[in-house]
Protein backbone atom coordinates (compact mmCIF):
# COMPACT_ATOMS: atom_id res chain seq x y z
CA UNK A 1 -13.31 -8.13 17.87
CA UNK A 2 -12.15 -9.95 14.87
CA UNK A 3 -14.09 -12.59 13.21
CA UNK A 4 -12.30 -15.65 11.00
CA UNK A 5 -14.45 -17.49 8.34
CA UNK A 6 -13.65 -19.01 5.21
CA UNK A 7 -13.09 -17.33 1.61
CA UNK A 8 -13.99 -18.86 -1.23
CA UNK A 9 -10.82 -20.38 -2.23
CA UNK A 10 -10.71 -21.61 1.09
CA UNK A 11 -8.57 -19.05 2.49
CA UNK A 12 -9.36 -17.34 5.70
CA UNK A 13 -11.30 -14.15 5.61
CA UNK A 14 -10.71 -11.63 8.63
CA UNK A 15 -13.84 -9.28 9.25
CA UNK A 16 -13.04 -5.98 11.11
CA UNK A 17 -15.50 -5.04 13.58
CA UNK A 18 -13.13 -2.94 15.58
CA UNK A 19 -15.18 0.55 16.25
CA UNK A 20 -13.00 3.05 13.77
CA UNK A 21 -10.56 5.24 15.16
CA UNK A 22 -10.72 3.93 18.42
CA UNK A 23 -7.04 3.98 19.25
CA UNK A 24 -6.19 7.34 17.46
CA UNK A 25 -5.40 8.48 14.22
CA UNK A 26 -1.56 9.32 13.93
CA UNK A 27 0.69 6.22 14.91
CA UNK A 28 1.95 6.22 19.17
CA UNK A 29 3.57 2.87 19.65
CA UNK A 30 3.45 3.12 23.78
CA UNK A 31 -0.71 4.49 23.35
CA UNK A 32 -1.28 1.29 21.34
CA UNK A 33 0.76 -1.21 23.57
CA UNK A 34 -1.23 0.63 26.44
CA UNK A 35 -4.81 -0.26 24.74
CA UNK A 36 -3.92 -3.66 24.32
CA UNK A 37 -3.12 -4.32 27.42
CA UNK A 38 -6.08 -3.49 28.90
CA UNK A 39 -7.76 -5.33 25.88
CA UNK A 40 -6.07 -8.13 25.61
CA UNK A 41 -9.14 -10.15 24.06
CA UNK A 42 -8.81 -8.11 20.97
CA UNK A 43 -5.04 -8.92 20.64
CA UNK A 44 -5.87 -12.34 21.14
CA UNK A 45 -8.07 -12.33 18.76
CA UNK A 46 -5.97 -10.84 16.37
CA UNK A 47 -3.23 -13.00 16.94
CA UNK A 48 -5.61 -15.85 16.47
CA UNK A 49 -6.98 -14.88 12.87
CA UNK A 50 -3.00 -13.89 11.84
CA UNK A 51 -1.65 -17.45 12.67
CA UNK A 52 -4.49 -19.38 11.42
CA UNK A 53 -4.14 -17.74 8.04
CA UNK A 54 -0.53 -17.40 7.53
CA UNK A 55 -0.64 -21.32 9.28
CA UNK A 56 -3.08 -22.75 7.11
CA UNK A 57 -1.60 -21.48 3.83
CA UNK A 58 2.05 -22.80 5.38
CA UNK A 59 0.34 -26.35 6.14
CA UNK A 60 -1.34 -26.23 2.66
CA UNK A 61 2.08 -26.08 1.22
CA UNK A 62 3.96 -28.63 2.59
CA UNK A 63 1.12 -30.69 2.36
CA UNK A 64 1.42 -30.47 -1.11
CA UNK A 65 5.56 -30.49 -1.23
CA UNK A 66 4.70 -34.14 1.11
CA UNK A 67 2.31 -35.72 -0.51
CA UNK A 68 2.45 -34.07 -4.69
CA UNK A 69 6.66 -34.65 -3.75
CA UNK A 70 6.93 -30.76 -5.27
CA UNK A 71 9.70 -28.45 -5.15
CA UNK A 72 9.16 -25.41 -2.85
CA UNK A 73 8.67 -23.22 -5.87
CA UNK A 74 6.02 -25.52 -7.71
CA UNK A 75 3.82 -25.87 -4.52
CA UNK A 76 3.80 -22.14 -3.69
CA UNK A 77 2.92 -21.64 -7.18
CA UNK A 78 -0.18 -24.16 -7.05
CA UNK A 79 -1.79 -22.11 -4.14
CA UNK A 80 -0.93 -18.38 -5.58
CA UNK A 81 -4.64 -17.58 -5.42
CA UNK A 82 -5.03 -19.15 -1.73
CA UNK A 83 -1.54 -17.34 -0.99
CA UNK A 84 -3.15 -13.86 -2.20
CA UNK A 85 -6.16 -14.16 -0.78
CA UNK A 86 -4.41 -14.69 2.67
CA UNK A 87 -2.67 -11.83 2.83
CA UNK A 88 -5.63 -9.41 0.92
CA UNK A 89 -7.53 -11.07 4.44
CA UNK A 90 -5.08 -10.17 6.91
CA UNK A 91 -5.04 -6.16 6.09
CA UNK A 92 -2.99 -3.92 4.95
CA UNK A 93 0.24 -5.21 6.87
CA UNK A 94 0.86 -8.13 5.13
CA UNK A 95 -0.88 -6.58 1.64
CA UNK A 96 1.44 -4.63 1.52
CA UNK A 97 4.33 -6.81 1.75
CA UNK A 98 2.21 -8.85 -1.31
CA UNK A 99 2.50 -5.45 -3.15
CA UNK A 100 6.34 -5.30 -3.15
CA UNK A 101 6.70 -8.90 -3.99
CA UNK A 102 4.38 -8.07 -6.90
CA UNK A 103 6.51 -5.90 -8.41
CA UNK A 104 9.44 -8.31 -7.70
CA UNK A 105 9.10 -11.64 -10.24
CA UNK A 106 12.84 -12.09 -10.11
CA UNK A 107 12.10 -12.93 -6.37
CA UNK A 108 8.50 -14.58 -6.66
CA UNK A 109 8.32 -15.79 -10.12
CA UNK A 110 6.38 -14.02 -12.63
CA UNK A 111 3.03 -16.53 -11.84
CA UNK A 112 3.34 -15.52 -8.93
CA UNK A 113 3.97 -11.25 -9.09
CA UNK A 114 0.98 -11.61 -11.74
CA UNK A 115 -1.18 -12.96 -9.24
CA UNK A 116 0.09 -10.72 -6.01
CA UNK A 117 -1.28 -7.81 -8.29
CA UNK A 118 -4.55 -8.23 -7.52
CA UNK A 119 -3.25 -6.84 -4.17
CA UNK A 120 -2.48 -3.58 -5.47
CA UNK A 121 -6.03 -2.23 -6.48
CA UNK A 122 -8.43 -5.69 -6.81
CA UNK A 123 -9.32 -6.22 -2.96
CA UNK A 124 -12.75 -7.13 -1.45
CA UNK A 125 -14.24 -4.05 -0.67
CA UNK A 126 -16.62 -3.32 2.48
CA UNK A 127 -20.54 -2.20 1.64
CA UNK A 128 -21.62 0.01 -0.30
CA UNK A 129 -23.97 1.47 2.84
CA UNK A 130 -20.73 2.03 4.82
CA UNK A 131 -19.08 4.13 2.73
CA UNK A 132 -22.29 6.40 2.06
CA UNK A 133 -22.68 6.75 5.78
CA UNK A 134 -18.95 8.35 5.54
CA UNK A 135 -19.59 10.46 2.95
CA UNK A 136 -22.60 11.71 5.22
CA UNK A 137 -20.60 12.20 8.28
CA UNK A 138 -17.60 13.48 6.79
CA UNK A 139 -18.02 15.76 4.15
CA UNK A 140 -19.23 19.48 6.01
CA UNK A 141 -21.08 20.52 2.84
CA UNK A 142 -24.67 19.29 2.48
CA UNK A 143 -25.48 20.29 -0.95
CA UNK A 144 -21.93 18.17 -2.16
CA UNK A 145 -22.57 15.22 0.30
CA UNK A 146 -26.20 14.84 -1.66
CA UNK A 147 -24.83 15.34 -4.58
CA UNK A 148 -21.79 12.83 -4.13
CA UNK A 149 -24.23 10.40 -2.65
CA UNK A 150 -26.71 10.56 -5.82
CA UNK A 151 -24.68 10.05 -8.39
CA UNK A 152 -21.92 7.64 -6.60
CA UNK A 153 -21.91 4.61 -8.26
CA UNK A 154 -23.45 1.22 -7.34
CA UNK A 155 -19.99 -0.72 -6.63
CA UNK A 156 -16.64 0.36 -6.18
CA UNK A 157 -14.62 0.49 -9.51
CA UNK A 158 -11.09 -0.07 -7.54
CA UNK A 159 -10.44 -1.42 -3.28
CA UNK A 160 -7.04 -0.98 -1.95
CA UNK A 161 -6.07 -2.10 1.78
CA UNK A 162 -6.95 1.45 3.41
CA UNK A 163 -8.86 2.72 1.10
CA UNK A 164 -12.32 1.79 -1.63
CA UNK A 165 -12.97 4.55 -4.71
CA UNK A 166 -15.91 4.99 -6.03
CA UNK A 167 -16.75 7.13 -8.98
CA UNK A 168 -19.38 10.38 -8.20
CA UNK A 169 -19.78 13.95 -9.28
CA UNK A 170 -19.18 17.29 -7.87
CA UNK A 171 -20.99 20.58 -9.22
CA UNK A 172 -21.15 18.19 -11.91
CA UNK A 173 -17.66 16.94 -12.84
CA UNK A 174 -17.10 13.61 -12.58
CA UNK A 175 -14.53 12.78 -9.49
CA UNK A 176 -12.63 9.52 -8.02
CA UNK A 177 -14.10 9.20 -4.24
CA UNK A 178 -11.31 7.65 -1.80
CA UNK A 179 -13.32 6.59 1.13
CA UNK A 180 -11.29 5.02 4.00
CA UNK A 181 -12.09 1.10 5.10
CA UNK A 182 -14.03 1.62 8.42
CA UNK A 183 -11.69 0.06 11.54
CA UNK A 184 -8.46 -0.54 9.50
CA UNK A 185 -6.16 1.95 11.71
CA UNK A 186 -7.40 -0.23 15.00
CA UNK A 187 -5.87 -3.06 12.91
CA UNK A 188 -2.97 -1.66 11.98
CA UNK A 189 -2.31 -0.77 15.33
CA UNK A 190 -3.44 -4.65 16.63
CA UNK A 191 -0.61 -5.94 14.04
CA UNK A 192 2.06 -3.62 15.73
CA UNK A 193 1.53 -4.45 18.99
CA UNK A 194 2.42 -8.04 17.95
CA UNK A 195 5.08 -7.15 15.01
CA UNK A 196 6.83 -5.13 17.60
CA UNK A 197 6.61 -8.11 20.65
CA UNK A 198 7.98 -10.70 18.60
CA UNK A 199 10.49 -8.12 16.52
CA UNK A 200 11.72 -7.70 20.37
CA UNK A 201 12.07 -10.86 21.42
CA UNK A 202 14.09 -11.72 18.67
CA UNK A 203 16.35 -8.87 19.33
CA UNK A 204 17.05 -10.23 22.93
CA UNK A 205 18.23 -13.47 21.34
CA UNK A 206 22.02 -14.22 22.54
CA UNK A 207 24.60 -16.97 21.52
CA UNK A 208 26.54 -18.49 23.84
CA UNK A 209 29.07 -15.56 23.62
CA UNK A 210 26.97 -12.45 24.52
CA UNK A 211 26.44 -11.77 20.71
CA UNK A 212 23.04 -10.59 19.34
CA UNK A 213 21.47 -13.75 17.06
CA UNK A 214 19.90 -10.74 15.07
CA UNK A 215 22.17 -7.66 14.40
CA UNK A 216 19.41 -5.45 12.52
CA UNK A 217 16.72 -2.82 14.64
CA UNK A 218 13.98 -4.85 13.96
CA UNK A 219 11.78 -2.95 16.33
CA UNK A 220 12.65 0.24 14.75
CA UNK A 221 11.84 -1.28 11.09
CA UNK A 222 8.15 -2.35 12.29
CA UNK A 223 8.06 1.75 13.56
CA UNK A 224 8.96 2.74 10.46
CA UNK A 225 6.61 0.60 8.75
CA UNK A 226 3.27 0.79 10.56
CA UNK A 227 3.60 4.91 10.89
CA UNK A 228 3.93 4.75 6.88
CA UNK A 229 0.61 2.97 6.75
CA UNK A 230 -1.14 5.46 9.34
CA UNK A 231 0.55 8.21 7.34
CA UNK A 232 -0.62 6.44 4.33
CA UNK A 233 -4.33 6.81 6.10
CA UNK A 234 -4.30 10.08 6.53
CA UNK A 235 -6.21 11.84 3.83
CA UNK A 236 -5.53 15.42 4.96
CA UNK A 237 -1.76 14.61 3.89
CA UNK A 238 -2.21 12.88 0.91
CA UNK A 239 -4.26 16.06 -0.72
CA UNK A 240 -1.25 17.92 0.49
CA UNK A 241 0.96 15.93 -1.40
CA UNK A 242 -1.06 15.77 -4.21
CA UNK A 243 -1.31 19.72 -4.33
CA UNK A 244 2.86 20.04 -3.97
CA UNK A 245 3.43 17.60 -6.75
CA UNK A 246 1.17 19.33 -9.19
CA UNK A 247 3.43 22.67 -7.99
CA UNK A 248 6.69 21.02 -8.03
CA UNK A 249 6.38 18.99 -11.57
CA UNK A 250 4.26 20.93 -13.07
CA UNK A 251 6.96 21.21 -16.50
CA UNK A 252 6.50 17.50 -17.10
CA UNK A 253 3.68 16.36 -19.32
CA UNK A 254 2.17 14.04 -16.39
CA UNK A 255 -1.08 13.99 -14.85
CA UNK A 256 -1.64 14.30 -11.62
CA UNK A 257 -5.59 14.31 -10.90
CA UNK A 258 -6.42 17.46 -8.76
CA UNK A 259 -7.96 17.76 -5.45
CA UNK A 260 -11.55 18.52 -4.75
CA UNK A 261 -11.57 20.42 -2.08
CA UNK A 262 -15.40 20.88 -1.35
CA UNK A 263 -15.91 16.91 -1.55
CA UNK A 264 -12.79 15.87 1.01
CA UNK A 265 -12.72 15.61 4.78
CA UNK A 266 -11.48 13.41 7.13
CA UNK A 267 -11.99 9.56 5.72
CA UNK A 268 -13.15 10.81 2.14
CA UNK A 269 -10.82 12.10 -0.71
CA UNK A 270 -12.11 13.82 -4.13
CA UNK A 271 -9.85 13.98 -7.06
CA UNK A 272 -10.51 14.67 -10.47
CA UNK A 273 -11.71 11.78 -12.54
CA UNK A 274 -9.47 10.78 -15.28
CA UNK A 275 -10.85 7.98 -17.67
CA UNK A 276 -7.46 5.74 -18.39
CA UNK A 277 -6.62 2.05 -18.28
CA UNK A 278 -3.22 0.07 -16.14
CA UNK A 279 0.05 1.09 -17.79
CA UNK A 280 0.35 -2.83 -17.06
CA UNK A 281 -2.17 -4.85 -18.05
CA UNK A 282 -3.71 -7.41 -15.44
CA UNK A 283 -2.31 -10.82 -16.11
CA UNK A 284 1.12 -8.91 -17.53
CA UNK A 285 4.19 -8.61 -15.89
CA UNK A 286 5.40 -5.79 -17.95
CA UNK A 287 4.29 -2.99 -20.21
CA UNK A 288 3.81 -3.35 -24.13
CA UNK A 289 5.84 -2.21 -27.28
CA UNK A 290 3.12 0.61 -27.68
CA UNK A 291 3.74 2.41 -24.33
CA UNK A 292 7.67 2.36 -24.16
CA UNK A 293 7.59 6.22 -24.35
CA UNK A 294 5.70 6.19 -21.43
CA UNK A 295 8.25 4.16 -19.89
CA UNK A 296 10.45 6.20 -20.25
CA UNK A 297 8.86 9.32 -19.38
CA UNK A 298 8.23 7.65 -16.03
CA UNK A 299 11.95 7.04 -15.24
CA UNK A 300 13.12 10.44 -16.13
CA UNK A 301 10.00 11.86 -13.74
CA UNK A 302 11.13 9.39 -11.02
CA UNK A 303 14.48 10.33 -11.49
CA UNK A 304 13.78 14.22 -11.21
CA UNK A 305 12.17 13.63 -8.33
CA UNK A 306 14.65 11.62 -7.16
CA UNK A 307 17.67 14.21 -7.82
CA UNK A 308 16.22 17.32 -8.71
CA UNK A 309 13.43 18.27 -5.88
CA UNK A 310 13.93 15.33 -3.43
CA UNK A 311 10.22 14.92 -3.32
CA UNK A 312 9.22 11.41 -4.69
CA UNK A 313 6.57 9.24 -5.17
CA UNK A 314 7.03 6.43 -2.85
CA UNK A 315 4.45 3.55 -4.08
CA UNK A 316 4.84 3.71 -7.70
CA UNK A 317 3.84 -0.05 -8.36
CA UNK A 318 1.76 -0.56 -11.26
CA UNK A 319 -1.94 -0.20 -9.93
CA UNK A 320 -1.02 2.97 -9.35
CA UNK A 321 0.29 4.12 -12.76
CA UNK A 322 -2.61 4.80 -15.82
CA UNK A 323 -2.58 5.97 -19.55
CA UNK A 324 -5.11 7.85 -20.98
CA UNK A 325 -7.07 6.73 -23.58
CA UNK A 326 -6.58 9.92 -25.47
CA UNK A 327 -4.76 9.82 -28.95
CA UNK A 328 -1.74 9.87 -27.83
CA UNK A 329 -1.75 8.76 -24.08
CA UNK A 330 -0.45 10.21 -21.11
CA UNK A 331 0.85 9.16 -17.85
CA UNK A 332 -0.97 9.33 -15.03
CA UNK A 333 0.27 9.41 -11.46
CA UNK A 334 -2.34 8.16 -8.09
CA UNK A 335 -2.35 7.25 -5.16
CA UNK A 336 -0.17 9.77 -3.02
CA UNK A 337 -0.46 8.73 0.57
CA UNK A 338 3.44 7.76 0.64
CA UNK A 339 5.63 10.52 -0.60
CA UNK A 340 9.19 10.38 0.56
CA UNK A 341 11.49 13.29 1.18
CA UNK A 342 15.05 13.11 0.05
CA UNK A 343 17.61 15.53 2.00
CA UNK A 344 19.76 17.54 -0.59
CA UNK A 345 23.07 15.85 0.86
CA UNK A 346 21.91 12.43 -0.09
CA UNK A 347 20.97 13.61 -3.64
CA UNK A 348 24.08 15.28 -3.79
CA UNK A 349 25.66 11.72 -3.06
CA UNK A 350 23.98 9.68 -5.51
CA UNK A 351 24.94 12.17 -8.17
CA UNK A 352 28.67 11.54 -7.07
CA UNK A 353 27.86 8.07 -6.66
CA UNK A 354 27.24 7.58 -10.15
CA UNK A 355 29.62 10.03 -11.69
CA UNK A 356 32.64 8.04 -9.74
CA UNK A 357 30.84 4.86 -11.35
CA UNK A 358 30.77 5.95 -15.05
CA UNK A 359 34.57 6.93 -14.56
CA UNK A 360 35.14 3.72 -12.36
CA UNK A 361 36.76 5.94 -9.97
CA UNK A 362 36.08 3.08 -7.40
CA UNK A 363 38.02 4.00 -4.14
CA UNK A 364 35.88 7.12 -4.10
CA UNK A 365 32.85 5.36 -4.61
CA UNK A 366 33.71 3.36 -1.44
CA UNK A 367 34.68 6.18 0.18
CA UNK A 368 30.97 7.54 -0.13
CA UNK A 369 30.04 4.78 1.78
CA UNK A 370 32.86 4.65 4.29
């Protein structure tokens, strides 16, 4: 079940109780629809917590835009925290919708993206006794597990929505454990069920004449989304990814922390440690004067990955981008649960793309399209 209780900005807090892994571990849209259903106090439930949170911030709002007579903007602003803390509640479905907006202040406002970014790396993270217990059942070798679990530290030093690190050591080098939030793929799964009932009733809307009220696959786009999150979960694939992007961009002069192999299984991921700081500092929306170059660097890595191998980074926002604090400092690349792969014919078609652009050849740039 899913409990509801207050936060302490007043917001409502969602603890997961679900028993982990109980609906699978890869995403299966018809297996989850068919748990439900024969659990439909746990939907309920879920349901429940969703609409009273996203409800009470809602009511909090216009209460404000009634009674303080603000603009739409001002009152959304005055409850930012509240706002955040909402969607940090609610799980990684609706975090990370609060990540993209973060790195989106021409949408949100800066105010606003500065305080979504606690979303990308600041999140309440579960006990320190439940991710120990992981470590214990999940890692095969003793000797590590013991040695992971003496030196791990007291409190987390960063909590994502799937996922809490914690700094340890292995054969003693320092490493970055990635333990995985106990229950969060039975939510995920609770918040497609829904996403994809009312993403198909609003696809069955008509007007008068036959015509669909709501032309886009919505039902498709909650697929695509909720299997990015299990992928996302899936630790086995994100230490692949991390190994082929250490392969594949090796040439550029970017870190990517390793893999520990001996200290990863199942819900637990060891990478190297690097000691660095946020590229953007919290409370910033952008970088400073000082790290332009590494800027830069970062758009002509995207942009080789982008063109060049058609193996990219997907989730580049800012929490997960660091520089060193060696003299001088160098990028560093984390989190790689989301990788995207980019078929050569598309790359070949954004090269053309912009070529046709820069000689404002524009009837072939449509025709690209067409």
């Amino acid at each position: 079940a899913l409990v509801t209780k207050k936060g302490p900005s007043g917001a409502l807090r969602t603890k997961q109780v679900l028993i982990d892994g109980e609906v699978g571990t890869t995403y299966d849209a018809e297996r989850f629809r068919t748990y439900y259903a024969s659990r439909p106090w746990l939907l309920a439930s879920r349901a429940y917590a969703t609409a009273s949170g996203i409800g009470g911030v809602l009511g909090g709002v216009l209460a404000d835009m009634i009674g303080g007579q603000l603009g739409p903007a001002e009152a959304v602003r005055g409850r930012a925290e509240e706002i955040v803390d909402m969607l940090g509640a609610l799980g990684p479905t609706y975090n990370k919708f609060g990540q993209a907006l973060s790195s989106r202040p021409d949408l949100v406002g800066p105010y606003m993206a500065i305080a979504l970014a606690r979303l990308q790396d600041d999140m309440e993270p579960f006990a320190v006794e439940e991710a120990r217990n992981i470590i214990l059942e999940d890692v095969t070798d003793p000797t590590v597990a013991d040695e992971m679990l003496d030196t791990m530290s007291a409190e987390a030093v960063a909590a994502g929505s799937l996922g809490v690190v914690f700094k340890a050591e292995v054969h003693g080098q320092p490493v970055a454990i990635k333990v995985l939030r106990p229950g969060i793929l039975d939510l995920v799964a609770a918040d497609s069920v829904l996403l994809r009932g009312g993403a198909s009733l609003l696809e069955r809307l008509r007007f008068p004449s036959g015509e669909r009220v709501v032309k886009a696959q919505i039902v498709d786009a909650v697929d695509e989304f909720a299997s990015r999150l299990f992928e996302e979960a899936d630790y086995a694939n994100e230490a692949a990814n991390i190994r082929l992007f250490k392969e594949l961009y090796s040439d550029f002069d970017i870190i990517v922390p390793g893999v520990v192999s001996q200290g990863t299984n199942g819900r637990v991921l060891s990478m190297e440690w690097v000691e660095g700081t946020k590229l953007v500092a919290r409370g910033k929306s952008g970088v400073g004067q000082d790290d332009l170059p590494l800027l830069t660097l970062g758009i002509q890595f995207t942009l080789a990955q982008l063109l060049d191998e058609g193996v990219m980074h997907a989730d580049p926002h800012p929490g997960n981008l660091l520089k060193t604090t060696s003299s001088p400092p160098r990028l560093v690349y984390l989190d790689f649960g989301l990788v995207a792969k980019i078929p050569e014919q598309v790359r070949t078609g954004l090269v053309r793309a912009v070529a046709y652009l820069v000689a404002e050849d524009f009837p072939r740039l449509a025709g690209l399209f067409g």
